[in-house]
Protein backbone atom coordinates (compact mmCIF):
# COMPACT_ATOMS: atom_id res chain seq x y z
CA UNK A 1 0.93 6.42 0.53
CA UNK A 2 -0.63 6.85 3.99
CA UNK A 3 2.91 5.33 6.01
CA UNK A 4 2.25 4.21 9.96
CA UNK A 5 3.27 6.61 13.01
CA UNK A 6 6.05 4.27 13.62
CA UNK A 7 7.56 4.00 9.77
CA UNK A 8 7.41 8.10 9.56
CA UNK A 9 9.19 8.42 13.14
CA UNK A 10 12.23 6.92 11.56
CA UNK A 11 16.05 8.75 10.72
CA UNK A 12 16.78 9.52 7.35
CA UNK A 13 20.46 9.20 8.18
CA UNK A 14 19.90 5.71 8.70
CA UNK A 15 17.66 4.55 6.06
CA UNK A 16 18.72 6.97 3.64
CA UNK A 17 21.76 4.40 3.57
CA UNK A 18 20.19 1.48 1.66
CA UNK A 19 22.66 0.65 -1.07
CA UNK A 20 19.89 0.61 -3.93
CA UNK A 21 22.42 0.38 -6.90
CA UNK A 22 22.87 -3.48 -5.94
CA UNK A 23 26.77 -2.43 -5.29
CA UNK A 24 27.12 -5.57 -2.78
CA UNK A 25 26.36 -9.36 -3.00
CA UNK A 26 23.51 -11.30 -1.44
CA UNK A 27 23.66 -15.03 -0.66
CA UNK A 28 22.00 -16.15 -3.93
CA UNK A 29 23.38 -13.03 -5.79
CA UNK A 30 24.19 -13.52 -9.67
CA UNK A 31 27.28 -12.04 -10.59
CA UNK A 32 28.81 -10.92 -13.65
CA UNK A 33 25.74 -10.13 -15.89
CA UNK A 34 24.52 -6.29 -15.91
CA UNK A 35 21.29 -5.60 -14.05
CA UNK A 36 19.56 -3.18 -16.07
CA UNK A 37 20.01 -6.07 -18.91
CA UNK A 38 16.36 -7.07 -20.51
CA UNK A 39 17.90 -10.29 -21.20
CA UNK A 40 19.02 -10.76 -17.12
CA UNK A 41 16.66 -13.44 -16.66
CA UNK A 42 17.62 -15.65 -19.61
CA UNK A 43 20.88 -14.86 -19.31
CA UNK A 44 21.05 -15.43 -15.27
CA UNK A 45 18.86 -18.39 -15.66
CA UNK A 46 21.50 -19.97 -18.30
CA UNK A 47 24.34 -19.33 -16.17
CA UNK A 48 22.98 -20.92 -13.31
CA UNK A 49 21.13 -23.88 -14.64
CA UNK A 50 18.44 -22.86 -13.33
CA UNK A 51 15.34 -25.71 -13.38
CA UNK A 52 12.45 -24.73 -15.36
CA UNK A 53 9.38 -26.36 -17.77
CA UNK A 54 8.99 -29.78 -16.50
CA UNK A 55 11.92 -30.18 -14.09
CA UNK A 56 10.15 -30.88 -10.53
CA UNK A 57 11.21 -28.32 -7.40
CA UNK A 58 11.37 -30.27 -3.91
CA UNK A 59 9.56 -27.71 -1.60
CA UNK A 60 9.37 -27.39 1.98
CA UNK A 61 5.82 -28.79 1.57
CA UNK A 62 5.38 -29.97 -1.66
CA UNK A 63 6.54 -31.21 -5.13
CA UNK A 64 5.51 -29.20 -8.39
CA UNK A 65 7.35 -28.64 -11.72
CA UNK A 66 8.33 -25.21 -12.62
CA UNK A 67 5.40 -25.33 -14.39
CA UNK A 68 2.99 -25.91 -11.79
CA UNK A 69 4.38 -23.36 -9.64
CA UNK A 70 4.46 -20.44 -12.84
CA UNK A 71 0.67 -21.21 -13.17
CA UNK A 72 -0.19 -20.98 -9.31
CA UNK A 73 1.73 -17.81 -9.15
CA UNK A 74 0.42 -15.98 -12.18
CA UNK A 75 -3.48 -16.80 -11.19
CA UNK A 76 -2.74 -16.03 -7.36
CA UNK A 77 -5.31 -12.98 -5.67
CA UNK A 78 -3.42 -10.14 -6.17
CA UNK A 79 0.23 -8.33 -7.20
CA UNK A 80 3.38 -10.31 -5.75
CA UNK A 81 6.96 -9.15 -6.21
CA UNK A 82 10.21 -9.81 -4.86
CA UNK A 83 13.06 -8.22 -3.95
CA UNK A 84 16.32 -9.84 -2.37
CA UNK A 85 18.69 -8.88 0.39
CA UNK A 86 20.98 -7.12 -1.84
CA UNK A 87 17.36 -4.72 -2.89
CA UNK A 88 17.54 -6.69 -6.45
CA UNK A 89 14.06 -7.15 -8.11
CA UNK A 90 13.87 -10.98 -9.09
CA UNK A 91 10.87 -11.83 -9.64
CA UNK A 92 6.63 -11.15 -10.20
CA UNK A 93 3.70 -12.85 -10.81
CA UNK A 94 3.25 -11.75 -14.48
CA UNK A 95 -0.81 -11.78 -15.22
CA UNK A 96 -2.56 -14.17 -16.86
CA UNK A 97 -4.24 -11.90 -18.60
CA UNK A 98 -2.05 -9.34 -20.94
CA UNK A 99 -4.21 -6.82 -21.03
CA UNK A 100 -4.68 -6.69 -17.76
CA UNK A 101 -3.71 -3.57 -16.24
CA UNK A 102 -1.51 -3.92 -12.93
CA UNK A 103 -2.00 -1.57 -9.76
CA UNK A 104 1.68 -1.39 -9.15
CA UNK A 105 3.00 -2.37 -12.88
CA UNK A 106 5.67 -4.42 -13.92
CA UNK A 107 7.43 -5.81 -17.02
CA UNK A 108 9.30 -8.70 -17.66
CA UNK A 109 12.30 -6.64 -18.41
CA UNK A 110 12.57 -5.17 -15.26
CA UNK A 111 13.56 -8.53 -13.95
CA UNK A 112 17.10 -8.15 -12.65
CA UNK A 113 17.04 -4.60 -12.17
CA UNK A 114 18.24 -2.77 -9.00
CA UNK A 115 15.54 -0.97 -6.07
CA UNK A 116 16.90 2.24 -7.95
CA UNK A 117 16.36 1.52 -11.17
CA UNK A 118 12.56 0.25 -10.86
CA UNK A 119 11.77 3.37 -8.58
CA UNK A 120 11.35 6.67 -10.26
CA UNK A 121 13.56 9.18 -8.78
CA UNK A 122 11.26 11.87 -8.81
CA UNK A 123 9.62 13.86 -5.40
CA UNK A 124 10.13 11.26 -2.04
CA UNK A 125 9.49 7.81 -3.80
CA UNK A 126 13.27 6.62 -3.54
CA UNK A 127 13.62 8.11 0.20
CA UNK A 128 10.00 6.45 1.35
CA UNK A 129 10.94 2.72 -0.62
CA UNK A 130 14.53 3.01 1.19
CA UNK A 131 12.23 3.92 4.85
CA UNK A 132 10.80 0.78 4.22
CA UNK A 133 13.51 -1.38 2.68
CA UNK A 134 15.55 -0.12 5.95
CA UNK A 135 12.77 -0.68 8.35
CA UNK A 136 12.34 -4.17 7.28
CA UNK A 137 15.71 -5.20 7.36
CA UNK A 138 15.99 -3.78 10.58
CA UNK A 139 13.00 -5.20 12.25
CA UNK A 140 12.55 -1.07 13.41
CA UNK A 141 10.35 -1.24 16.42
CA UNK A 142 9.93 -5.26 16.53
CA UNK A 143 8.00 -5.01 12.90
CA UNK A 144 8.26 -7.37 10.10
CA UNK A 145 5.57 -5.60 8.03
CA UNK A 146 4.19 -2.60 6.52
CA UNK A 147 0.67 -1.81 5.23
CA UNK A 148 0.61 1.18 2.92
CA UNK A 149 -2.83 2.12 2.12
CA UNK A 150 -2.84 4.19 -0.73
CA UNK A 151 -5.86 7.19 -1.70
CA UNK A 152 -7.43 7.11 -5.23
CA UNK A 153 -9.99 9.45 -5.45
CA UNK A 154 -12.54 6.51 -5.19
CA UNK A 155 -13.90 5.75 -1.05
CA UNK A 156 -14.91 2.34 -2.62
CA UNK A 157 -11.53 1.33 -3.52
CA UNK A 158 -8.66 0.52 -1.27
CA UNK A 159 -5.19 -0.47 -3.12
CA UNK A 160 -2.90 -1.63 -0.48
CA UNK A 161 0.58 -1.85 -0.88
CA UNK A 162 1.52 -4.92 1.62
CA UNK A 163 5.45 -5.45 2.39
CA UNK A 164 6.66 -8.69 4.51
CA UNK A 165 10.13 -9.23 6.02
CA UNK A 166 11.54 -12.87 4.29
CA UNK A 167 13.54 -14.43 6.31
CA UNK A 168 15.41 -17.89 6.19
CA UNK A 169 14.98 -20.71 8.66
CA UNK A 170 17.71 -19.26 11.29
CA UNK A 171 15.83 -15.67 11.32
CA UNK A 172 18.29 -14.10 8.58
CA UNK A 173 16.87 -11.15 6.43
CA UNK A 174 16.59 -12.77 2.80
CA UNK A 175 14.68 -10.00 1.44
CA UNK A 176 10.83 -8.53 1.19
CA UNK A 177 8.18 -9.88 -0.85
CA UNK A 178 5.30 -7.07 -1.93
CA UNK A 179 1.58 -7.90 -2.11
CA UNK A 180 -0.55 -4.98 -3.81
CA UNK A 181 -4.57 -5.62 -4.00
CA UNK A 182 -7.58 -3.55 -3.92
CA UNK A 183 -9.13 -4.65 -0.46
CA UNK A 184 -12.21 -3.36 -1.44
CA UNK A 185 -14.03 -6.64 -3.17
CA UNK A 186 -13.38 -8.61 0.09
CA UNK A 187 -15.20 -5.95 2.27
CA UNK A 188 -17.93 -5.66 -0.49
CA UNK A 189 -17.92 -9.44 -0.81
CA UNK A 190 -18.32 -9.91 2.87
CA UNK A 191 -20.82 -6.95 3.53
CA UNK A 192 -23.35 -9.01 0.88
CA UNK A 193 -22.61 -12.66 2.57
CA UNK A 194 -23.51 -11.76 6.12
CA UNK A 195 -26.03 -8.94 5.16
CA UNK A 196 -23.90 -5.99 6.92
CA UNK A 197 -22.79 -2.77 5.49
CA UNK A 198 -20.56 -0.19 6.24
CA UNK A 199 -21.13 3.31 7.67
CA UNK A 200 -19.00 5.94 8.66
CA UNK A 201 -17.88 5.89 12.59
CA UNK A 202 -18.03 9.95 13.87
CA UNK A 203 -16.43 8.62 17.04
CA UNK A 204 -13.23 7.49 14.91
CA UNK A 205 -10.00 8.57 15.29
CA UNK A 206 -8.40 7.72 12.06
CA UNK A 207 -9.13 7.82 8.80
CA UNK A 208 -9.67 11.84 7.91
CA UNK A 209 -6.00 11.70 5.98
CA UNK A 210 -7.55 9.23 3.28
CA UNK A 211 -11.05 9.80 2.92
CA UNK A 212 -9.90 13.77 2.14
CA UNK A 213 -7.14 12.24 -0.22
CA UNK A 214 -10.01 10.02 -1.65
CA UNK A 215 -12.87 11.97 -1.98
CA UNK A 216 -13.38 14.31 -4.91
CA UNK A 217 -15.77 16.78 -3.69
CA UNK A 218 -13.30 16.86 -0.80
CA UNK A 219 -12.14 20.17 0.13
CA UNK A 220 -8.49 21.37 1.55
CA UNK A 221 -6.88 19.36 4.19
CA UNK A 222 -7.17 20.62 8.04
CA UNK A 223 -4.48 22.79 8.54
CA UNK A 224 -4.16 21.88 12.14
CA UNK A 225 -4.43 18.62 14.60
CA UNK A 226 -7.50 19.71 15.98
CA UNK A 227 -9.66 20.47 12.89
CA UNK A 228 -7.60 17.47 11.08
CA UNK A 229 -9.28 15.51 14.27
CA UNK A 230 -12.52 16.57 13.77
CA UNK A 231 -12.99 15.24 10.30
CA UNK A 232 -11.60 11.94 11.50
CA UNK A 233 -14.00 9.13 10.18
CA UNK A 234 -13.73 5.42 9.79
CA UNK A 235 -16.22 3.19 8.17
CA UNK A 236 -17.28 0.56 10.27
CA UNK A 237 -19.64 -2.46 10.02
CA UNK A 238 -23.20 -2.70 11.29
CA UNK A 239 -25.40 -4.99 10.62
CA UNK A 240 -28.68 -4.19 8.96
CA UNK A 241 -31.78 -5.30 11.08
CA UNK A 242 -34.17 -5.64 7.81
CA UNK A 243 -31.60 -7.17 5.58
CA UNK A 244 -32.97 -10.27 3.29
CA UNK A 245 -29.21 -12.15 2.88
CA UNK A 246 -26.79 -13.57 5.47
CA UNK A 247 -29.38 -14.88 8.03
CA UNK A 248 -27.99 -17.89 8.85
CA UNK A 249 -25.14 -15.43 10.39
CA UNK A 250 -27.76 -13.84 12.86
């Protein structure tokens, strides 16, 4: 993943420190059931009486049955997870659609399980989820997101990996919730409705880093700043002067 300036800047000896084994207690922490069980949910559920089917859930703005809120969730735009103060994964919005193939995947028996045990430990993905984790809890830098762009090998697809700081109403961190998407339908989507289109900026100053990562017929990275700058590019709108959609926007 393509991590900001400010995210990469920060000291492993103090994010390195996230307790991803789940070895303390959050405020709504579940006790006494193992986390890697694939029966957590049920089980957690059971011992907690938790509401669900029919039973109606008084929400800040609304009322809706468990129900009601498991449909929303499941046909909301995009990937959504959740992951509590203590890093415990509670909670996704399973797809509609089973054969539907997710972007950052998921499975119902992962519910329960600890940061450590959902993240392979293999190269830097523990040390760069524990950067973020850290930086989020923290606020590093004033920040209470992180947008993690990451390259596929396709310039017309951008999966990005969107983490947001939860906090409760006095300003207490409660956990992060993830939203992963490819951004690229909305740009196409938008491109066609206002009769624009995107071409590549040689002014830029970002963007080399992915569209090498992205780009098949891409050859070897810069090996320094300056040539790295050079092959900066950017896509950027411009509208098309003989274009036969969007006029109205004109």
């Amino acid at each position: 993943m393509a991590e900001p300036k400010w995210l990469k800047d920060m000291n492993p000896e103090d994010y390195l420190k996230e307790d991803f084994d789940c070895k303390g207690k959050g405020k709504y922490t579940v006790s006494g059931i193992e986390n890697d069980d694939p029966e957590w949910l049920d089980k957690a559920a059971k011992k907690v009486n938790a509401a669900e089917g029919d039973d109606y859930v008084k929400l800040d703005c609304g009322l809706m049955t468990v129900n009601q809120l498991n449909w929303m969730l499941r046909n909301t735009f995009g990937e959504l997870t959740f992951v509590d103060e203590n890093n415990q994964f509670l909670w996704y919005n399973r797809p509609q659609d089973p054969n539907y193939k997710m972007k950052a995947k998921r499975v119902p028996a992962q519910v329960g399980d600890t940061m450590g045990q959902i993240h392979p430990d293999i190269r830097d993905v523990i040390p760069n989820a524990k950067k973020v984790v850290h930086a989020l809890r923290t606020k590093e830098g004033g920040h209470d997101d992180v947008y993690m762009p990451v390259p596929t090998g396709n310039l017309k697809e951008l999966v990005l990996h969107y983490y947001k700081r939860v906090e409760d109403e006095e300003g207490n961190y409660r956990g992060i919730y993830e939203w992963v998407q490819d951004l690229y339908p909305f740009v196409k989507y938008f491109c066609e409705t206002t009769g624009q289109k995107l071409v590549v900026d040689p002014d830029a100053t970002t963007g080399a880093t992915y569209r090498r990562n992205s780009d098949p017929d891409a050859k070897t990275g810069a090996s320094t700043k300056a040539e790295a700058a050079k092959m900066e590019e950017k896509p950027k709108v411009e509208e098309k002067p003989d274009t036969t959609t969007g006029a109205s926007e004109h």
